[in-house]
Structure formats: C-alpha cells, structure tokens
Protein backbone atom coordinates (compact mmCIF):
# COMPACT_ATOMS: atom_id res chain seq x y z
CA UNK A 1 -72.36 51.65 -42.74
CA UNK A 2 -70.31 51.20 -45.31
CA UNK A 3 -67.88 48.16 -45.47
CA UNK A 4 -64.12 48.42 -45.95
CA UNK A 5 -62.96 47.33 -49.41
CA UNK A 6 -60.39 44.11 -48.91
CA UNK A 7 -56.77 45.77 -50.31
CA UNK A 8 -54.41 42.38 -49.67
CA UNK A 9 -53.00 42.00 -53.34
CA UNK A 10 -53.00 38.28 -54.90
CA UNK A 11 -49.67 36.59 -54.06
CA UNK A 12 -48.63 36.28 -57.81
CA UNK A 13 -45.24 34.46 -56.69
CA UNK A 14 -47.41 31.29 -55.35
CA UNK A 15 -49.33 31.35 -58.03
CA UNK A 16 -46.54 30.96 -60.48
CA UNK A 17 -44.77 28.15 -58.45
CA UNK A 18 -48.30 26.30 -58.42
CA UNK A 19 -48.75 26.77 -62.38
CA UNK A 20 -44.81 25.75 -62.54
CA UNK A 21 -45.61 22.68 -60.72
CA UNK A 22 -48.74 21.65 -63.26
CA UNK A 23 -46.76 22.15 -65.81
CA UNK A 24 -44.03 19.70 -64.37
CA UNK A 25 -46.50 16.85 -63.38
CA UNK A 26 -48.09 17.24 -66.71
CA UNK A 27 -45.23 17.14 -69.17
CA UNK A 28 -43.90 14.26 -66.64
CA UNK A 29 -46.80 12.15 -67.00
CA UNK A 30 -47.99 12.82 -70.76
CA UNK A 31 -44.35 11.48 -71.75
CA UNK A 32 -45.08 8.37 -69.56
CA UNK A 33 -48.08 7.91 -71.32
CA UNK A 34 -47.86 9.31 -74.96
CA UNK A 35 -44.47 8.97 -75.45
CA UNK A 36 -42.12 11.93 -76.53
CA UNK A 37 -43.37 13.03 -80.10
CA UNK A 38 -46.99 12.66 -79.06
CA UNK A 39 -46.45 15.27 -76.28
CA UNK A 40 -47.41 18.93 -77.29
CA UNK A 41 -47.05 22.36 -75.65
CA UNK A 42 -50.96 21.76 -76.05
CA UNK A 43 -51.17 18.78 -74.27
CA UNK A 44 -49.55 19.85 -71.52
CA UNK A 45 -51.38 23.26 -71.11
CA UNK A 46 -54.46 21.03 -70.94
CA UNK A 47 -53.45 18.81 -68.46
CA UNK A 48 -51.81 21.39 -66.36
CA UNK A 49 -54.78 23.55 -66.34
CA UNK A 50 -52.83 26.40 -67.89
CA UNK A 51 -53.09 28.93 -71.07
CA UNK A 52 -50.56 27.68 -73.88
CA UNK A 53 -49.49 31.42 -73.08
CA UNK A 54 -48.15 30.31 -69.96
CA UNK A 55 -45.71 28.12 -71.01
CA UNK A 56 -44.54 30.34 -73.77
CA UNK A 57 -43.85 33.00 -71.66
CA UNK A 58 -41.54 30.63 -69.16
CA UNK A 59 -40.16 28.22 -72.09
CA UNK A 60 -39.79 28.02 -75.86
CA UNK A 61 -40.13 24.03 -76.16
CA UNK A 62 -41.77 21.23 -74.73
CA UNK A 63 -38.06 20.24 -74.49
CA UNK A 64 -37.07 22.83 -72.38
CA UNK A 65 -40.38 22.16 -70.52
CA UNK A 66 -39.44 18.65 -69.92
CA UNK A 67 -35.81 19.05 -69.11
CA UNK A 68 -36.73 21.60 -66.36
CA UNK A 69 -39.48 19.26 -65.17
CA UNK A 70 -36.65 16.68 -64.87
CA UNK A 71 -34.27 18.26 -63.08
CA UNK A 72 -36.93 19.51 -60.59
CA UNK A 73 -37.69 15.78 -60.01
CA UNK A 74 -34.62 14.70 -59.21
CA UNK A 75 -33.99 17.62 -56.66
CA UNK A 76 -36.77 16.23 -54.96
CA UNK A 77 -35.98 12.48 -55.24
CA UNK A 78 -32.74 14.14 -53.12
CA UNK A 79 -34.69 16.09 -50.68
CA UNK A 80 -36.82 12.63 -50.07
CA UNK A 81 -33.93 10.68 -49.23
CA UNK A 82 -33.02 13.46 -47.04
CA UNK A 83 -29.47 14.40 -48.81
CA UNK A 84 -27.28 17.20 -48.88
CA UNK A 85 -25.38 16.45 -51.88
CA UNK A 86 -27.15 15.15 -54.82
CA UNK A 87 -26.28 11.39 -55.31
CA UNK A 88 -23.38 11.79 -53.29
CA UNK A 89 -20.92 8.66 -53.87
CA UNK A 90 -20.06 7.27 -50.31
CA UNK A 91 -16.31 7.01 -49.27
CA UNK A 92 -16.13 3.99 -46.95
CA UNK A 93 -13.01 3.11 -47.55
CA UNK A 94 -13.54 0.38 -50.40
CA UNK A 95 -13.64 1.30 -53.54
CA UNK A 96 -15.14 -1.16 -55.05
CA UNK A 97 -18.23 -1.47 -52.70
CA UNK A 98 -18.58 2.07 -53.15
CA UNK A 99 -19.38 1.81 -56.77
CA UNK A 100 -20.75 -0.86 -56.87
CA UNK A 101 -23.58 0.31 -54.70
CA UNK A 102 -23.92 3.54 -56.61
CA UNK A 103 -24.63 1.78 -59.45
CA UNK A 104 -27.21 -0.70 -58.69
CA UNK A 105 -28.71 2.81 -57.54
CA UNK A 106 -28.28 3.99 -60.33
CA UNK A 107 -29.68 0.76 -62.31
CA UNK A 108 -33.06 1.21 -59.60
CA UNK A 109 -33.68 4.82 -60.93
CA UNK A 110 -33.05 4.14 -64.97
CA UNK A 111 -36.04 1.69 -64.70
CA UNK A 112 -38.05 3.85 -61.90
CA UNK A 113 -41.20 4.72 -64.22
CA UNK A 114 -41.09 8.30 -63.26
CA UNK A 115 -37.52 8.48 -64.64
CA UNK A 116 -36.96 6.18 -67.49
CA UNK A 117 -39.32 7.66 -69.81
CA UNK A 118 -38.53 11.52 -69.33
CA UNK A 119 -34.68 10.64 -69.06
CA UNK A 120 -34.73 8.44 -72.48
CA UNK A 121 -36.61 10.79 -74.38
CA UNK A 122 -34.41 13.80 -73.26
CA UNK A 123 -31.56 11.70 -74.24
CA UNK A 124 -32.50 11.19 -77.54
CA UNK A 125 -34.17 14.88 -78.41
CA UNK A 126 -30.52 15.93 -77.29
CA UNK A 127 -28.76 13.83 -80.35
CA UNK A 128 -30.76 15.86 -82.78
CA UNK A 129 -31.37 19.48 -80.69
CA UNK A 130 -27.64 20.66 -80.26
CA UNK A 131 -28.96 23.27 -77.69
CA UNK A 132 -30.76 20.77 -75.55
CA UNK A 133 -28.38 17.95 -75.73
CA UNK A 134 -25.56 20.75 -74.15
CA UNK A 135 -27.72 21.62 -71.52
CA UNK A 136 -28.77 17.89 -71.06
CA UNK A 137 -24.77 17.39 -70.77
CA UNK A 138 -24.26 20.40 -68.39
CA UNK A 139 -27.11 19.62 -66.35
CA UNK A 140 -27.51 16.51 -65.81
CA UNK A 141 -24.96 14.26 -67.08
CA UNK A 142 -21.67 16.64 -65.87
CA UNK A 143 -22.35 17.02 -62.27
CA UNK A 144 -23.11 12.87 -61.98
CA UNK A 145 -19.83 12.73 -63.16
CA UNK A 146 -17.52 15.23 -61.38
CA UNK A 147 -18.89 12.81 -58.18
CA UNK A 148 -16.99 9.97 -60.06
CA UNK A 149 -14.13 11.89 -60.46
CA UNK A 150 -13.73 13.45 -57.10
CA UNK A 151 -14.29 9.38 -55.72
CA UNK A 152 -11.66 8.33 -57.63
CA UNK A 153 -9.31 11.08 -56.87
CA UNK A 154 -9.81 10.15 -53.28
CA UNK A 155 -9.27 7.07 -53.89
CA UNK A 156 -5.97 7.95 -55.49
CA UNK A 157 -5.14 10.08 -52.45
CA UNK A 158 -5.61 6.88 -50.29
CA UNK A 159 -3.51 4.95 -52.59
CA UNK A 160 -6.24 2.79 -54.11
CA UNK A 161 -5.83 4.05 -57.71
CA UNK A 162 -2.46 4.63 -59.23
CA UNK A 163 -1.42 8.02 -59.25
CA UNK A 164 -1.06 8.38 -63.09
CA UNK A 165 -4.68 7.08 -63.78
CA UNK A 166 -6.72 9.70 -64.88
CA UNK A 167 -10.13 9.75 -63.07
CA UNK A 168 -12.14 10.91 -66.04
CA UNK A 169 -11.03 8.10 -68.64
CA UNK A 170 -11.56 5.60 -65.77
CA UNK A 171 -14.85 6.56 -64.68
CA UNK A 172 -15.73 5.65 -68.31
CA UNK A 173 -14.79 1.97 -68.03
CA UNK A 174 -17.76 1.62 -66.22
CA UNK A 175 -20.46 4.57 -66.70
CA UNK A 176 -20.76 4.46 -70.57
CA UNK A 177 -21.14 0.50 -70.82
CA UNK A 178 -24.34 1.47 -68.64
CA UNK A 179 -25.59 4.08 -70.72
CA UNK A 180 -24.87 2.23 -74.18
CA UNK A 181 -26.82 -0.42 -72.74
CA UNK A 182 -29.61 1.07 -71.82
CA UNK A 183 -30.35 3.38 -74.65
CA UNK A 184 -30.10 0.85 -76.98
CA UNK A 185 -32.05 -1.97 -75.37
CA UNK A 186 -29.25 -4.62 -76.28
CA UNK A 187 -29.83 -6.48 -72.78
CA UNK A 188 -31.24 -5.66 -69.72
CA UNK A 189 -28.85 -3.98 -67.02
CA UNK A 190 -28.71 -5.82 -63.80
CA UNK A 191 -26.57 -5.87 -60.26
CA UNK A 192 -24.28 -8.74 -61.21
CA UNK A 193 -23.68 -6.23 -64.41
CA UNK A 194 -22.52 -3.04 -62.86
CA UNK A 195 -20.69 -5.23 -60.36
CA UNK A 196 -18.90 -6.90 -63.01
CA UNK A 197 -18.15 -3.66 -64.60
CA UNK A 198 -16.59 -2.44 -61.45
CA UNK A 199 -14.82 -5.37 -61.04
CA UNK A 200 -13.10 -5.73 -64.67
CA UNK A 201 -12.59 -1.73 -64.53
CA UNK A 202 -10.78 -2.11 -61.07
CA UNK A 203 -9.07 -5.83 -61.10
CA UNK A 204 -8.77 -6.41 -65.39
CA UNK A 205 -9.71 -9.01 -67.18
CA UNK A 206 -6.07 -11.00 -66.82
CA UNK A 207 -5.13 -13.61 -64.28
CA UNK A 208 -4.14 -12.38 -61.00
C-alpha cells in the first residue's frame, strides 16, 4: 500500500525570524567580547550559524546589523518591564522627581553590559558613517527625546516651566552633560550626578 507523500510546505517566515534572532545575539555578544572593529560580517555568520549570504541579503554592514540588533533589544527590555510606551517619562506631578528618576534609569542601562558596548560602538561608527549616525539619530536618540519634550511641555501646561522656555534647548541642560560624559570617559556618571543636573537645570546655580 502505498504511503501518502507529506505536502505541508516549510514555514519559511519562522525560519527567517529564528536566523534574524542568531544574527542579533551574535553581533550583540561578539561586540561585547571583541570589541567593534574586531567584529566581522564573518564572525557573526559563524556564531549565528548562518551563510555570510544571509546577512547580505537582509543588510549591507555589520553596522546596520548591529543597529537593528540594538533596537530589537531595547523593544524587548520594554516588553520585559511590561510597558506600553517605550521609556515613558512618568508625570507625577513633580518635575524634578520625574527626571530625576528617569535618569538614574537611564545611568542603570548605559552601564548594563548588554547595552554599553553595542550603544558606544554605534555611537562612535555614527561620527564617521554619515548614513548610520542619521539613522542612529532618528532611531534611537530622537524618539528618547521627543519624551523630554512632551514632559516638559506638560510641565509648562501645569505651570512648572515658564511659558517662553523652549523644551528642546532645556532638555539639553541635562541630557548632553550625560552623554559627553560618558563617551568620553572623563568621570564616571552617578545618581547624585543626574540629580544635580536636574537640579542646576531646574533651580540655577544662583542664590535663592
């Protein structure tokens, strides 16, 4: 009797997303490990299990590898901590407790090992790769931002903030003192830091 020939077709879709995911966790970790120049399109393909054709075909760089594999783990830092908005800044009311907590978050994730590495070498392959450095900007660093923005204008709205101040130049006061720091190693970045920062952005540096 002969026996029916199986005609279920391979679920290419799955397949993909698993290869995807390799290819994340392996860019991820060689960076970790190798550091950013000693990571190759190679490399990866041989720690994801994958053809160097396969990465090719989905990307042109191990930049645009990595900066894909980034975003993807910060999505699911998000989903972990169960949010609907990514980082959303809290509105409780007082300002300054409100960003001051979101940036000793922030200072926890800079020196989270699965972040630092990938985030510092994307920063600085986006100085020299115009392309990447725009879509480093668009992707990751804009959105951050708008959430400062839309907590100060809030904050405005509630009378907090004067009504002339303009949320973008403010947000600065405190953000890029942060970022300065920690891609140039002057000092390390701690809680009493940021909450200085918030404080001298919000209260001055004059007597009251």
């Amino acid at each position: 009797m002969a026996t029916q020939k199986s005609t279920q077709v391979p679920d290419v879709t799955r397949r993909s997303a698993r290869s995807r995911r390799a290819i994340y966790d392996a860019a991820l970790a060689l960076v970790a490990e190798a550091g950013y120049p000693r990571t190759t399109i190679e490399g990866i393909a041989a720690r994801a299990g994958v053809g160097k054709q396969t990465i090719y075909r989905w990307w042109s760089s191990k930049a645009e590898v990595l900066l894909e594999a980034f975003l993807d783990l910060q999505e699911q830092a998000v989903e972990a901590q169960g949010q609907q908005d990514t980082y959303a800044i809290p509105d409780t009311g007082d300002l300054a407790a409100d960003l001051k907590a979101v940036l000793r978050a922030t200072v926890d994730q800079l020196y989270d090992p699965k972040f630092e590495a990938p985030s510092r070498a994307l920063a600085a392959e986006g100085v020299v790769n115009e392309q990447l450095g725009r879509e480093f900007v668009a992707k990751l660093l804009e959105p951050s931002l708008q959430l400062y923005v839309d907590r100060l204008r809030a904050a405005q709205e509630a009378g907090h903030v004067r009504p002339e101040v303009d949320p973008r130049i403010a947000l600065e006061l405190f953000v890029s003192p942060v970022a300065q720091r920690w891609l140039q190693y002057t000092a390390p970045i701690s809680y009493d830091y940021t909450d200085s920062l918030v404080d001298y952005a919000l209260y001055g540096i004059t007597p009251r």
